[in-house]
Protein backbone atom coordinates (compact mmCIF):
# COMPACT_ATOMS: atom_id res chain seq x y z
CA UNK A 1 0.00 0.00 0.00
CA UNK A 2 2.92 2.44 0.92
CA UNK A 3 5.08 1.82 -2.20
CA UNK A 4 5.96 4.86 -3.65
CA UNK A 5 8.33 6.23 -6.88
CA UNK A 6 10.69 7.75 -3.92
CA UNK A 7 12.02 4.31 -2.97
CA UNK A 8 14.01 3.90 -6.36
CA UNK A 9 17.80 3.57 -5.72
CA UNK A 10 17.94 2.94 -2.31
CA UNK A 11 18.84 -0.19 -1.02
CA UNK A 12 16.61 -0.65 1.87
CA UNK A 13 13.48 1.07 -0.55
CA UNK A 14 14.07 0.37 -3.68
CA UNK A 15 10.29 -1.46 -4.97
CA UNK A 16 12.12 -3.91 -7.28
CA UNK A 17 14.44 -5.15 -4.16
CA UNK A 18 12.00 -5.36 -1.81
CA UNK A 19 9.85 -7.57 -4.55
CA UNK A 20 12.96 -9.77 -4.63
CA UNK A 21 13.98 -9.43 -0.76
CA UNK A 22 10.12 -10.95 -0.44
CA UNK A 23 10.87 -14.35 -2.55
CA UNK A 24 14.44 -14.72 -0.91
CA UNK A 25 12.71 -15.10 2.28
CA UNK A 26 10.06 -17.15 0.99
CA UNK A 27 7.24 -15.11 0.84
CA UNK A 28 5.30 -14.53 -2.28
CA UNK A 29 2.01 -12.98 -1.58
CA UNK A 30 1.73 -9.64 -2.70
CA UNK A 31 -1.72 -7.14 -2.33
CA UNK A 32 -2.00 -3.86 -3.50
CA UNK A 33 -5.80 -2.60 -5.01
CA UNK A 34 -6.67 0.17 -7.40
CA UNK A 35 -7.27 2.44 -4.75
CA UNK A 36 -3.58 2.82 -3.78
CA UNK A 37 -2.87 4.58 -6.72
CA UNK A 38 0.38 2.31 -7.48
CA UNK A 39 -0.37 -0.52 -9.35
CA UNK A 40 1.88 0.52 -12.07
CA UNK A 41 4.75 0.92 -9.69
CA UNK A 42 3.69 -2.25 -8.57
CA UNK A 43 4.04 -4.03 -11.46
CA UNK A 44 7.21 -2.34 -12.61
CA UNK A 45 8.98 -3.88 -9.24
CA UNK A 46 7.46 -6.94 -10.67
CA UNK A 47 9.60 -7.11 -13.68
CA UNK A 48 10.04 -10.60 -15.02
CA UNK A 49 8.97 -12.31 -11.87
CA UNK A 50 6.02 -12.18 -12.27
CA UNK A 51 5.37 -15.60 -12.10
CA UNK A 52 6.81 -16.42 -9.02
CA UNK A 53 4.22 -14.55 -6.78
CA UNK A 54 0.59 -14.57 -5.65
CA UNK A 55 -0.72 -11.04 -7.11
CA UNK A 56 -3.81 -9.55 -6.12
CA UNK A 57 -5.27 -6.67 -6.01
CA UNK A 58 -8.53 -4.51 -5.37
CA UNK A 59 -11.51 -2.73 -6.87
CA UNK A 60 -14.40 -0.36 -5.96
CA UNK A 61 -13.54 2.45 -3.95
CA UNK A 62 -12.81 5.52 -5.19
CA UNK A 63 -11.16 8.93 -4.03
CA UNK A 64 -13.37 11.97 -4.20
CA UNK A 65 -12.00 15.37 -5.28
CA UNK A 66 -11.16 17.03 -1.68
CA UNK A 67 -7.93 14.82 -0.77
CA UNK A 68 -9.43 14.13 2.55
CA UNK A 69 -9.21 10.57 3.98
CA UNK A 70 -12.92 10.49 4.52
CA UNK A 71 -13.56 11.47 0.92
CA UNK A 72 -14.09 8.35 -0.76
CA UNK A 73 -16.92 6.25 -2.43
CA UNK A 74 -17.84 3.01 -3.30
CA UNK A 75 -18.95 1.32 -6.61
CA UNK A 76 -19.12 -2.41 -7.21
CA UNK A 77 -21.82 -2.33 -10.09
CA UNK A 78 -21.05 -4.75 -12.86
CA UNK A 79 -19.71 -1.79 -15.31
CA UNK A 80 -17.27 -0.79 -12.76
CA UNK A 81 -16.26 -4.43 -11.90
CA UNK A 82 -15.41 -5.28 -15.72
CA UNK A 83 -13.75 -1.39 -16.37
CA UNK A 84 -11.98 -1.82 -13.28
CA UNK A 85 -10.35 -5.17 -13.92
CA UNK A 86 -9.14 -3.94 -17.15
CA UNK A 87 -7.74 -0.83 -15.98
CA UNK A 88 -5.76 -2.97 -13.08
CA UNK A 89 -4.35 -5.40 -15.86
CA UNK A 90 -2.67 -2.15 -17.77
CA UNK A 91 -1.34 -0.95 -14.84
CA UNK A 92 -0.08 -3.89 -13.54
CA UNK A 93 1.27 -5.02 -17.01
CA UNK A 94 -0.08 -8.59 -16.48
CA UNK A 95 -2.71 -10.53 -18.31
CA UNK A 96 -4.14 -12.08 -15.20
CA UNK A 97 -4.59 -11.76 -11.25
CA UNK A 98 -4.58 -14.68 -8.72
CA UNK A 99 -6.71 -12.94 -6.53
CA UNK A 100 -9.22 -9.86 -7.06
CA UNK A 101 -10.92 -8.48 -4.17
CA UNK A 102 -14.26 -6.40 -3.62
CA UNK A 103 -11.95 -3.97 -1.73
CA UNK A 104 -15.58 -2.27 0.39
CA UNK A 105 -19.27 -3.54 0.66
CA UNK A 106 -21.58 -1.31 -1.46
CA UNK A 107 -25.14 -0.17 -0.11
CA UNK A 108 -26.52 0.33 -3.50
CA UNK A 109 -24.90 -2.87 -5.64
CA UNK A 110 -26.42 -6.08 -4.06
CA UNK A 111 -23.16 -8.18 -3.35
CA UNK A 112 -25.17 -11.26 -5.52
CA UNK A 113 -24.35 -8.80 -8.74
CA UNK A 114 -20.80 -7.73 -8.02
CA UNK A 115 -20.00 -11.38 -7.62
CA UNK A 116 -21.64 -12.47 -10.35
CA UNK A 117 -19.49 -10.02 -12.54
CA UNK A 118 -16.20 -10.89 -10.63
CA UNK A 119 -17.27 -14.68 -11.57
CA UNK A 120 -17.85 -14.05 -15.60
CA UNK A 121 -13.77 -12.16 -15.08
CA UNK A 122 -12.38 -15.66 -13.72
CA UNK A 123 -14.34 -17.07 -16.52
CA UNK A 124 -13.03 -14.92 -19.16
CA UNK A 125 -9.37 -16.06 -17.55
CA UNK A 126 -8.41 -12.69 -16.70
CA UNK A 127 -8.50 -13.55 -12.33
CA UNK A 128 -8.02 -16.95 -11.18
CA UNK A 129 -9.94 -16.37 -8.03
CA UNK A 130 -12.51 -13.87 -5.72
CA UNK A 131 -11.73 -11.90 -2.63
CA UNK A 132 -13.96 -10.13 -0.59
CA UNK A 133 -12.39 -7.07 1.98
CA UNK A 134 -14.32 -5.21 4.48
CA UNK A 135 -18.10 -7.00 3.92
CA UNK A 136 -20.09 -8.60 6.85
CA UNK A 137 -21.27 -11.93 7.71
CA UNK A 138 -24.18 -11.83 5.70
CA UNK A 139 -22.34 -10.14 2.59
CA UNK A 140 -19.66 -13.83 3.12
CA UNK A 141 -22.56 -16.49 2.50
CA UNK A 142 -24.74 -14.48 0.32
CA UNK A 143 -21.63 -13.92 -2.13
CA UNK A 144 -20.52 -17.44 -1.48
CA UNK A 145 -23.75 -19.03 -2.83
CA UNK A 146 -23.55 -17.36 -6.31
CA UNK A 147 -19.30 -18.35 -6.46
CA UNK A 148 -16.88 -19.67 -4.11
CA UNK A 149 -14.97 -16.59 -2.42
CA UNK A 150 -11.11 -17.80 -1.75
CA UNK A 151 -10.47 -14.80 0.48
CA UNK A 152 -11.67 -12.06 2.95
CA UNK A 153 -9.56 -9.60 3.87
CA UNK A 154 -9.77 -7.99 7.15
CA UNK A 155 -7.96 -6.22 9.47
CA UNK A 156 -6.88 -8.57 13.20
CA UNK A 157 -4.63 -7.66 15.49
CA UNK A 158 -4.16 -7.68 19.37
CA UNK A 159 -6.11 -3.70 19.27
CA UNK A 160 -8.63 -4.84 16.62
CA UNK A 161 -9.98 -8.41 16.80
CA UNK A 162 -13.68 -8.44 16.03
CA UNK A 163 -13.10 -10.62 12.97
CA UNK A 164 -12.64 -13.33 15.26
CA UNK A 165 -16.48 -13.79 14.94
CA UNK A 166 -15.81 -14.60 11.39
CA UNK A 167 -13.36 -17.10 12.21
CA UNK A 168 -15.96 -20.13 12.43
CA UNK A 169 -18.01 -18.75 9.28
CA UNK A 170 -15.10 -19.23 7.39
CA UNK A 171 -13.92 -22.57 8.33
CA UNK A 172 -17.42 -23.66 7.67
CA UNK A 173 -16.96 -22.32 4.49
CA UNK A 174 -13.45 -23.00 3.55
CA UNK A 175 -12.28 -19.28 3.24
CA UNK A 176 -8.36 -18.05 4.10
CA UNK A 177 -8.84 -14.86 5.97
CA UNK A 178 -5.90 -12.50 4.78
CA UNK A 179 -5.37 -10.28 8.52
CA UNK A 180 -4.16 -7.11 7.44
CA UNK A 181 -2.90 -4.61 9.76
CA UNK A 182 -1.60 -6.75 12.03
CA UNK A 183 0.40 -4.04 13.49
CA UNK A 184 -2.75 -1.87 14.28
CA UNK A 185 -1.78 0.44 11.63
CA UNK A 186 1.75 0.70 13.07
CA UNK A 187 0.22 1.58 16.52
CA UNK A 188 1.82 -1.52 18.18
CA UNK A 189 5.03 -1.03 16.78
CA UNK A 190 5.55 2.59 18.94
CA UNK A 191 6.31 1.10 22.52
CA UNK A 192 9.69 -0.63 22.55
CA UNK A 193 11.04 1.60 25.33
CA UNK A 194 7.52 2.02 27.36
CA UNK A 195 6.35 0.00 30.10
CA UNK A 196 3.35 -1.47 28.65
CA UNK A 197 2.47 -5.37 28.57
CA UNK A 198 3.44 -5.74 24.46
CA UNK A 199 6.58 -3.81 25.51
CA UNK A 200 7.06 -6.53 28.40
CA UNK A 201 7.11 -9.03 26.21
CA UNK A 202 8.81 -7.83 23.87
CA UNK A 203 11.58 -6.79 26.06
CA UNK A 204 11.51 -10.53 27.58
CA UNK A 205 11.97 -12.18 23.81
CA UNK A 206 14.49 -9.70 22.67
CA UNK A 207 12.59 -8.44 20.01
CA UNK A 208 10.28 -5.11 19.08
CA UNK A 209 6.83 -4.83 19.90
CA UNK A 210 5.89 -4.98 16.08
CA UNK A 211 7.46 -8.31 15.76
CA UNK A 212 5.29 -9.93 19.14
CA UNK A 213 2.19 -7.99 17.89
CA UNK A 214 2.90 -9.64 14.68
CA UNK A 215 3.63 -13.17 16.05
CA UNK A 216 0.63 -13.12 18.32
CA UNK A 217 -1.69 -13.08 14.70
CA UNK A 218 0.49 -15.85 13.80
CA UNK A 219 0.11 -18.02 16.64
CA UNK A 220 -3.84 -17.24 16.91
CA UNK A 221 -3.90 -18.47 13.35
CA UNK A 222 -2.25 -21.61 13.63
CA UNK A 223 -5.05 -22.05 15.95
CA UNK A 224 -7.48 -21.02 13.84
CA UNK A 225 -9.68 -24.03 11.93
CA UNK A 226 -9.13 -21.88 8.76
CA UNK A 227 -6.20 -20.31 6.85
CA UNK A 228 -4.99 -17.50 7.76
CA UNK A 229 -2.21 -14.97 6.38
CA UNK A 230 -1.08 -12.14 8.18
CA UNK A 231 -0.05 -9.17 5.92
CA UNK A 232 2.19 -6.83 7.35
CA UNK A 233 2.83 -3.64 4.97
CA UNK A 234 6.19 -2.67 4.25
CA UNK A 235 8.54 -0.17 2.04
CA UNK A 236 11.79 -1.26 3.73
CA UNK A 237 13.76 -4.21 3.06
CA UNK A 238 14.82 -4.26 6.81
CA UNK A 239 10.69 -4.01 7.95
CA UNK A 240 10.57 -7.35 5.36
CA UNK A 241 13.05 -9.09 7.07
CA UNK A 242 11.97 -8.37 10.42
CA UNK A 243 8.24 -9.36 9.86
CA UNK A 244 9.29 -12.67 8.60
CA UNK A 245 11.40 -12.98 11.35
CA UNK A 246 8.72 -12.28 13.75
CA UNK A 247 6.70 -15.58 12.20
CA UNK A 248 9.36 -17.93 14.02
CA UNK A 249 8.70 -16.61 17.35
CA UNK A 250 6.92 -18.64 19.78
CA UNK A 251 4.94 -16.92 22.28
CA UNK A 252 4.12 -18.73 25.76
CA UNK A 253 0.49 -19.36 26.32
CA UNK A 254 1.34 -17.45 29.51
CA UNK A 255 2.59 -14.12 27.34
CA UNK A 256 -0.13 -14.60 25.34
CA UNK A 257 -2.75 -14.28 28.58
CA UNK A 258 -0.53 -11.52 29.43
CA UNK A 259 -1.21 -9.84 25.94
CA UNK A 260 -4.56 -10.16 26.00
CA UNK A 261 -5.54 -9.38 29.16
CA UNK A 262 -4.06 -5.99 28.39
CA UNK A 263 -6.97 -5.70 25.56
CA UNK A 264 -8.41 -2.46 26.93
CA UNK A 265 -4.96 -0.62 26.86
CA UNK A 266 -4.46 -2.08 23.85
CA UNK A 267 -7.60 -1.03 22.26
CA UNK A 268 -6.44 2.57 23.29
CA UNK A 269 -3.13 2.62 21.90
């Protein structure tokens, strides 16, 4: 989401090292969505590799004129799903997507008709499969019944874990859940030198309070009865390395309590 033209050159945040930094260290997922406004750069980074990762991307909301952060829209009709797709495959400078996302519920498209217009892209080859990203329950099965959705992307992490109540819904229904913002927006990663619980823990494990907010998704996945894939943004080759490194660390049951028993200051943070 944060890749920008400024990176170019420099070693830690260069787009086309960090790209490769990703495989080296085995990860090959990578999400970006129209809205970001760099799919080009995205794709660009990509270079010849483009085989060698899991690309996805989103569609449907859209930035008004003011440049404020509340300015934005939403439009999942069928026109904008099949414009949309089209636009993303230019930018991208790729012929296909693994993954393509309904990046916000609409109140005006029924989710039955975006779906149905995501399904006729995967059968005109151009994605090979449907994501749904900030969409309720109810939005899940009802889009599920007209075409199996792979994905839902949503954000869980120790100061934001009410998708938890999806968890079973999606297991039923044999869904990954892609937990982005497992850092709380960066939030959790602010605290190495306080004196909170996170920072306890962290201190304890010899590691930042990103990296335990970070492993704490990972071990309440693995306990999960569905998949799920915690994705961390990054810019910064050294951030890359650091939240991969953070998906080998094993947190006691009892540091774990600890964490979450701290959910109100958490929640604050």
């Amino acid at each position: 989401m944060r890749l920008t033209d400024e990176g170019w050159g420099d070693d830690d945040r260069d787009p086309a090292k960090l790209v490769r930094a990703a495989l080296d260290e085995g990860v090959s997922l990578l999400d970006t969505a129209e809205m970001y406004g760099n799919e080009e750069l995205v794709g660009r980074a990509l270079g010849s590799i483009r085989d060698q990762v899991i690309l996805c991307s989103k569609f449907g909301v859209y930035w008004g004129d003011s440049g404020r952060d509340d300015d934005w829209t939403v439009r999942a009709d069928p026109a904008t799903v099949r414009s949309a797709i089209d636009g993303s495959l230019r930018r991208l400078n790729v012929d296909h997507l693994d993954l393509y996302y309904l990046h916000h519920r609409s109140e005006d498209t029924p989710i039955e008709e975006t779906v149905t217009a995501m399904a006729e892209l995967k059968q005109a080859g151009k994605i090979r499969a449907l994501g749904l990203s900030n969409v309720t329950l109810d939005d899940i099965r009802r889009a599920h019944a007209v075409h199996p959705i792979a994905a839902v992307q949503d954000q869980w992490s120790l100061n934001r874990r009410g998708v938890e109540e999806f968890l079973p819904t999606l297991s039923e229904l044999g869904i990954a859940l892609v937990a982005h913002s497992p850092l709380g927006h960066g939030v959790l990663n602010q605290d190495d030198a306080g004196d909170s619980p996170l920072a306890r823990v962290a201190s304890q494990l010899g590691v930042t309070t990103g990296q335990v907010a970070l492993a704490w998704v990972h071990h309440r996945g693995r306990q999960a009865d569905c998949t799920v894939i915690p994705l961390p943004g990054t810019s910064s080759v050294n951030h890359l390395r650091a939240n991969v490194a953070a998906s080998r660390i094993e947190l006691s049951e009892s540091s774990v309590r600890s964490l979450e028993d701290a959910v109100d200051f958490l929640t604050d943070m």
